[in-house]
C-alpha atoms as a PDB file:
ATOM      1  CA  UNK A   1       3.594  -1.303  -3.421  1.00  0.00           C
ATOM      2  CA  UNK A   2       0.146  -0.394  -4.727  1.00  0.00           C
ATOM      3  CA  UNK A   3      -1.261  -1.347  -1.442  1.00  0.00           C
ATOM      4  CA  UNK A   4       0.890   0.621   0.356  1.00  0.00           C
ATOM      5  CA  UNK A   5      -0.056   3.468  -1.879  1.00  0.00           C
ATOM      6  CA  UNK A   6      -3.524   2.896  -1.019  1.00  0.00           C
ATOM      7  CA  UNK A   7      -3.034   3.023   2.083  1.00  0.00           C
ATOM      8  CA  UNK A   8      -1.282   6.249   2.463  1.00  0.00           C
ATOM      9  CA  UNK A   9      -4.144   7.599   0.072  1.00  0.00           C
ATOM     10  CA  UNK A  10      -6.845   6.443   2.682  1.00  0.00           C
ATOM     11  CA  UNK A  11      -4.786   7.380   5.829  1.00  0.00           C
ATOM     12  CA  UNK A  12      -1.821  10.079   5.364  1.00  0.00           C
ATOM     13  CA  UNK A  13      -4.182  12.725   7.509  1.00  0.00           C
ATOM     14  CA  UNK A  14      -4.879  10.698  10.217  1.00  0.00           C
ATOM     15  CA  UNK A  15      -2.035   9.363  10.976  1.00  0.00           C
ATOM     16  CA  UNK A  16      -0.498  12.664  10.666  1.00  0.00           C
ATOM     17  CA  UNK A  17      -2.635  14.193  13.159  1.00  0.00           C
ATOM     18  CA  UNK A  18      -2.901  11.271  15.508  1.00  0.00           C
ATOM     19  CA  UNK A  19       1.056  11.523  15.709  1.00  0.00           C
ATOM     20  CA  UNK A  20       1.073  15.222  15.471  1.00  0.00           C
ATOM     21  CA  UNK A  21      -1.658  15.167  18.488  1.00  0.00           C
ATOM     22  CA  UNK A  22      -0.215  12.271  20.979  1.00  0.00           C
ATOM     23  CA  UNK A  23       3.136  14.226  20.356  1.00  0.00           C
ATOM     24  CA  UNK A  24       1.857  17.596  21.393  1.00  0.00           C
ATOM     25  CA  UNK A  25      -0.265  16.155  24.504  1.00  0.00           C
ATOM     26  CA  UNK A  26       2.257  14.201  25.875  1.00  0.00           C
ATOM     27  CA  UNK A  27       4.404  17.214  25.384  1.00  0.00           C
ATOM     28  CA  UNK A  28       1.939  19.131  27.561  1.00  0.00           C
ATOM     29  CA  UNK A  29       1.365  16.705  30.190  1.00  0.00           C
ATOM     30  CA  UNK A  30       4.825  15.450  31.378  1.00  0.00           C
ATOM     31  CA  UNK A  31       5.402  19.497  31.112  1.00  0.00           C
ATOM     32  CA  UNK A  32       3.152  20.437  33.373  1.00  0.00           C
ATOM     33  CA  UNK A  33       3.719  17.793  36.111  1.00  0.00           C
ATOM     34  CA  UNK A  34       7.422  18.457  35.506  1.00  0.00           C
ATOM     35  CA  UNK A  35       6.520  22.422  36.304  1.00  0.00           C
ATOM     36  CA  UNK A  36       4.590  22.115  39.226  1.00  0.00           C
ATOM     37  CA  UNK A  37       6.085  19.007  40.590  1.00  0.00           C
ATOM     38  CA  UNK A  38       9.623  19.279  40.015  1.00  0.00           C
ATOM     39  CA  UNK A  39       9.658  23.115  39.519  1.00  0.00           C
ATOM     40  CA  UNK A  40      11.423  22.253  36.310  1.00  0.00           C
ATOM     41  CA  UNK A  41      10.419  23.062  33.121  1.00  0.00           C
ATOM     42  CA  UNK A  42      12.303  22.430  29.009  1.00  0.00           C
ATOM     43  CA  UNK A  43      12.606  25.908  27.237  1.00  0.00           C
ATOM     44  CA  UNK A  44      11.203  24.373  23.610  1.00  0.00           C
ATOM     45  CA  UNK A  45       8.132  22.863  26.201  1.00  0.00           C
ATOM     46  CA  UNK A  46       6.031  26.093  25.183  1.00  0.00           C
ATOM     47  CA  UNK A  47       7.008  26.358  21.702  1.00  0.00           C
ATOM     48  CA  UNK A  48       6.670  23.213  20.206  1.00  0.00           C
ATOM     49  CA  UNK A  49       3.274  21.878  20.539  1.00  0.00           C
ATOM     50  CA  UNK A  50       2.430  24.995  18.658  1.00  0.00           C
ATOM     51  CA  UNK A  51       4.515  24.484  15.878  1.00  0.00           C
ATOM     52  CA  UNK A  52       2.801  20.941  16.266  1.00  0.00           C
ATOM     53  CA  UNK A  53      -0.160  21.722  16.284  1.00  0.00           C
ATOM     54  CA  UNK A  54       0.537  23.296  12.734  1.00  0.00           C
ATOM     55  CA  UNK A  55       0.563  19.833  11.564  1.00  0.00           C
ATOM     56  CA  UNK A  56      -2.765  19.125  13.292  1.00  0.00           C
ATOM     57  CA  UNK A  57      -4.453  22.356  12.077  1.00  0.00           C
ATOM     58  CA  UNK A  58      -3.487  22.009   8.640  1.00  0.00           C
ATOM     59  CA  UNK A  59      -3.569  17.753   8.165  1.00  0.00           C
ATOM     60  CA  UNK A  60      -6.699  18.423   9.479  1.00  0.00           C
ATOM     61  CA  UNK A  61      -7.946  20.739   6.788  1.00  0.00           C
ATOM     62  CA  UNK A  62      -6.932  18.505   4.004  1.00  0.00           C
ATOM     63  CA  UNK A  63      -9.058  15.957   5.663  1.00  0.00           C
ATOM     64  CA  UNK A  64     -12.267  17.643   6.125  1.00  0.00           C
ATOM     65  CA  UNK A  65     -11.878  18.409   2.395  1.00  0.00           C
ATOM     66  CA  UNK A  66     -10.809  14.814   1.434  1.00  0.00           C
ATOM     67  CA  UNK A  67     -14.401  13.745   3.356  1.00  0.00           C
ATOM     68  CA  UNK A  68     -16.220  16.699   2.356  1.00  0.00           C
ATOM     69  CA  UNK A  69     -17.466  17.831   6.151  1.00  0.00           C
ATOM     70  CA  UNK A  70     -15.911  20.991   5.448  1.00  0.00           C
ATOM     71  CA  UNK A  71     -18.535  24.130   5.820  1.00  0.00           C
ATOM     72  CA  UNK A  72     -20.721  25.000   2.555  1.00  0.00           C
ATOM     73  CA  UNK A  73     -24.180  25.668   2.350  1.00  0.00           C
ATOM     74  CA  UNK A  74     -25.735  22.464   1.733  1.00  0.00           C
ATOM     75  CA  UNK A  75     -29.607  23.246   2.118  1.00  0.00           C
ATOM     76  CA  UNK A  76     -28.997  25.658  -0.986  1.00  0.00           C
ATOM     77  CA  UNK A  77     -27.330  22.777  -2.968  1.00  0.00           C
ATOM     78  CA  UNK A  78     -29.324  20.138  -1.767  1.00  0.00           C
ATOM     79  CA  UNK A  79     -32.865  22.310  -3.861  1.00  0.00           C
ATOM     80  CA  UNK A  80     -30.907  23.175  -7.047  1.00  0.00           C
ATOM     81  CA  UNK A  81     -31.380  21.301  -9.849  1.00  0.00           C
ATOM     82  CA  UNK A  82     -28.866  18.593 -11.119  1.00  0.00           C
ATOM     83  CA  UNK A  83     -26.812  20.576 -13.366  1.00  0.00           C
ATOM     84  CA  UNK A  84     -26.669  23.514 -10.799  1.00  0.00           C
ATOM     85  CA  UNK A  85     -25.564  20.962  -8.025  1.00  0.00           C
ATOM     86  CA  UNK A  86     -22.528  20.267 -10.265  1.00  0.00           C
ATOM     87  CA  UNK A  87     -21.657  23.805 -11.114  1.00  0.00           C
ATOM     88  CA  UNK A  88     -21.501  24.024  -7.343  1.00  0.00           C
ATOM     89  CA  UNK A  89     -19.215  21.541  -7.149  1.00  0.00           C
ATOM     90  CA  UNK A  90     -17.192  22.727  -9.819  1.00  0.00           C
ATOM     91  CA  UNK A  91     -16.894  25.773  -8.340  1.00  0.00           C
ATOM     92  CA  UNK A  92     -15.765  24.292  -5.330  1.00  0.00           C
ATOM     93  CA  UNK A  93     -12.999  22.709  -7.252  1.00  0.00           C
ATOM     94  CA  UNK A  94     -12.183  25.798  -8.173  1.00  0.00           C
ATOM     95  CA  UNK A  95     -12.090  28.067  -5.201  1.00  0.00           C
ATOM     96  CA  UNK A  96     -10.174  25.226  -3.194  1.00  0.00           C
ATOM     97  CA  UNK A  97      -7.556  25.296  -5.883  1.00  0.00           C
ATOM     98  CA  UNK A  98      -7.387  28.627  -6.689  1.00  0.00           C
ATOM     99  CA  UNK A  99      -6.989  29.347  -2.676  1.00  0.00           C
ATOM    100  CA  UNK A 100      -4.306  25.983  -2.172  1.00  0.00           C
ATOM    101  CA  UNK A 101      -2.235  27.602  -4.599  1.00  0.00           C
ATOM    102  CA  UNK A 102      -1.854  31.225  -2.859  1.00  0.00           C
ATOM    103  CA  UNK A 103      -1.208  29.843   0.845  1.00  0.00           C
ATOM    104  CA  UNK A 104       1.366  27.523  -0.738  1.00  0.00           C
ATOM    105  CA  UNK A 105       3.067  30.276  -2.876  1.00  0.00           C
ATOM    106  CA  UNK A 106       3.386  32.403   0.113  1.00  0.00           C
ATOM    107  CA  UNK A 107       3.626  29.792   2.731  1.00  0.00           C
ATOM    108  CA  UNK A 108       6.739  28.156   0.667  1.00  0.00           C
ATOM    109  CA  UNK A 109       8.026  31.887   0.412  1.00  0.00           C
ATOM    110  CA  UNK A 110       7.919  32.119   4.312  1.00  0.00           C
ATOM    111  CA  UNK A 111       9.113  28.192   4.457  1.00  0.00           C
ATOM    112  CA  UNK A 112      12.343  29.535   2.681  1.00  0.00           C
ATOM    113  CA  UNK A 113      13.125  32.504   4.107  1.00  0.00           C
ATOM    114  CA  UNK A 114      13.044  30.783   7.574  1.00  0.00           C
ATOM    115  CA  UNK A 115      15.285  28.198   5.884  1.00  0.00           C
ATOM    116  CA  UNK A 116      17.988  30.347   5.231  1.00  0.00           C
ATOM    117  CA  UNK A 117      17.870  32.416   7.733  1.00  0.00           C
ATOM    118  CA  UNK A 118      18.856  29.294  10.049  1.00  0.00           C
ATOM    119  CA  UNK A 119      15.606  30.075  12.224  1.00  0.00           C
ATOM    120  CA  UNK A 120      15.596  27.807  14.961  1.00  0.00           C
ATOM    121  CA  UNK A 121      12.499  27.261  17.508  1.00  0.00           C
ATOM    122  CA  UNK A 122      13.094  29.286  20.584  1.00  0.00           C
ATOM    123  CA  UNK A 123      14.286  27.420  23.525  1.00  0.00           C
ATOM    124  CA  UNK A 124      16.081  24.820  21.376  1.00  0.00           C
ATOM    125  CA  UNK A 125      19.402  24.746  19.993  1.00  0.00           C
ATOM    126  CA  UNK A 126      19.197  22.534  16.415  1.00  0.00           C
ATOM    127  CA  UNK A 127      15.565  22.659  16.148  1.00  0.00           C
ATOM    128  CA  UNK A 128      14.523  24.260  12.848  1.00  0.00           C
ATOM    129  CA  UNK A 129      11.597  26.264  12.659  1.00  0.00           C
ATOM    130  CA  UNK A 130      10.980  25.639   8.991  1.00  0.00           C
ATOM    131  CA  UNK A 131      10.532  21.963   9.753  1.00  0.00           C
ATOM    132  CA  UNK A 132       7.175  22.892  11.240  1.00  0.00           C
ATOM    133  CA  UNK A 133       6.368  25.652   8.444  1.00  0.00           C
ATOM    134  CA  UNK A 134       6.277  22.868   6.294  1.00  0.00           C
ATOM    135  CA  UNK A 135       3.244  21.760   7.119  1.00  0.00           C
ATOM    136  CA  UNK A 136       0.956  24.827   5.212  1.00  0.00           C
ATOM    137  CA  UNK A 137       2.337  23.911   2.039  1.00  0.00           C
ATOM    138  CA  UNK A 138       2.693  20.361   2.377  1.00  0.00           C
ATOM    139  CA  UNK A 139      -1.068  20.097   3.756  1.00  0.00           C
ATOM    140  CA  UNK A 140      -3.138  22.585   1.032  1.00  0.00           C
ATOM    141  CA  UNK A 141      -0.502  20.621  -1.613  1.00  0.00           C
ATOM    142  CA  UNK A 142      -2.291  17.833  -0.314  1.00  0.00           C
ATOM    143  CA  UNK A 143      -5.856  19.787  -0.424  1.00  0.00           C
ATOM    144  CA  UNK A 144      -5.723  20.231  -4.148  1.00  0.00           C
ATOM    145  CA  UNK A 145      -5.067  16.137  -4.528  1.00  0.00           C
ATOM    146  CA  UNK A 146      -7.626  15.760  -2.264  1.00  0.00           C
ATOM    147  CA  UNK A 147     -10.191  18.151  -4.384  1.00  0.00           C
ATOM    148  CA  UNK A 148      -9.119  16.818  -7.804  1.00  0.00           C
ATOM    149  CA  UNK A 149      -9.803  13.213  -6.359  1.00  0.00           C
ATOM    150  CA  UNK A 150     -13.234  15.004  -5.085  1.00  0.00           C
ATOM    151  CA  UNK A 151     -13.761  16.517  -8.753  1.00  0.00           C
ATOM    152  CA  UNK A 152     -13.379  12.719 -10.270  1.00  0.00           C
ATOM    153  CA  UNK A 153     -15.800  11.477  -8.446  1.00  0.00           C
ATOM    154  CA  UNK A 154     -17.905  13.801  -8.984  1.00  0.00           C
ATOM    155  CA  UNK A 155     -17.800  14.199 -12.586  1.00  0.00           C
ATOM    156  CA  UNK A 156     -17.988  10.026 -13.237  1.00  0.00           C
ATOM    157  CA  UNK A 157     -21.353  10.685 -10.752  1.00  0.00           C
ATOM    158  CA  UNK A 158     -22.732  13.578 -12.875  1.00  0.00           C
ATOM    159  CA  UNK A 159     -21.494  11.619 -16.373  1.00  0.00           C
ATOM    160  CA  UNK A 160     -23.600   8.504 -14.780  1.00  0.00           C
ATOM    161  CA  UNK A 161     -26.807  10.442 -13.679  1.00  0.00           C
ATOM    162  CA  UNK A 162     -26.134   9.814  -9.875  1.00  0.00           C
ATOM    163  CA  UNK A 163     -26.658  11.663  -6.883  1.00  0.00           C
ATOM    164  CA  UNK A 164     -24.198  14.172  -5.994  1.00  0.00           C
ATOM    165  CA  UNK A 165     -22.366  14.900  -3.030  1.00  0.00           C
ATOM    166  CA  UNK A 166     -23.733  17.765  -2.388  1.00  0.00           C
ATOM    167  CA  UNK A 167     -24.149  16.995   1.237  1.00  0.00           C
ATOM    168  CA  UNK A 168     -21.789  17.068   3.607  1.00  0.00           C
ATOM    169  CA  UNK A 169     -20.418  13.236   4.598  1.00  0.00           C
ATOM    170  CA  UNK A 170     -20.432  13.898   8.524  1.00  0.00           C
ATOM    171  CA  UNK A 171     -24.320  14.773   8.451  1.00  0.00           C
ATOM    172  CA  UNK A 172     -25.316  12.556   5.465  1.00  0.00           C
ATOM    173  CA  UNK A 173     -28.545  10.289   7.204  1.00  0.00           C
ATOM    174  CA  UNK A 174     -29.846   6.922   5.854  1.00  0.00           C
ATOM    175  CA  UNK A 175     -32.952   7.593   4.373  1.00  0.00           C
ATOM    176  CA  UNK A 176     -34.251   3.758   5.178  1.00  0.00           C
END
């Protein structure tokens, strides 16, 4: 079980947005040989890969903050001294969680009314739009785990005198 667990810890985004993704571009493609083809298209074809590509969108977030290649300023951080570096970081904690917690307020709000008001994607007949809405408040839930995990780290690094990560992972560079 714990490995299982680990493995959803390590993976939930991407396979999320791999699914998400294949789902939406096969979508696409057998639409658009089926339209100029067959001159035959499904009325949902249009709607849902972009109630699909919520998922991606928003899985996506949650990953670039689970790896940290989100956008911040890291030239600034990188010259500040230690202590400053973590107040960065701490106020990135902050901000992300402060943030999560509005767009899943309001998001759940929206996720509710569209819930009860039986909202159904257009061009489908049981399809429920609030299936999709889920993923804003399901994905920034998952963006404050992912930014408390980010926190832990980084206050066992600052408690142990270690670098950091006040560099982005996707353009860290071996310094050997």
């Amino acid at each position: 079980m714990r490995s299982l667990i680990n493995w959803l810890d390590d993976n939930v985004e991407r396979v999320v947005i791999l699914l998400n993704y294949a789902a939406l571009a096969a979508i696409i493609f057998v639409e658009v040989i089926r339209r100029f083809v067959f001159s035959e298209q499904a009325a949902w074809s249009t709607t849902i890969p972009i109630y699909l590509f919520l998922w991606v969108v928003w899985m996506g977030c949650a990953y670039n903050v689970k790896t940290r290649s989100h956008l911040r300023f890291d030239e600034l951080r990188t010259r500040l001294p230690y202590v400053a570096q973590m107040a960065c970081l701490l106020l990135d904690a902050v901000l992300w969680i402060v943030f999560s917690a509005i767009v899943i307020t309001y998001t759940s709000e929206q996720v509710m009314i569209a819930r009860e008001n039986f909202s159904i994607v257009q061009g489908t007949d049981n399809v429920m739009q609030w299936w999709f809405y889920l993923a804003t408040p399901i994905a920034f839930s998952l963006v404050v785990v992912r930014t408390l995990q980010n926190l832990n780290e980084d206050i066992a690094a600052y408690r142990a005198g270690a670098p950091l990560a006040v560099r982005s992972t996707a353009f860290q560079q071996d310094n050997a």
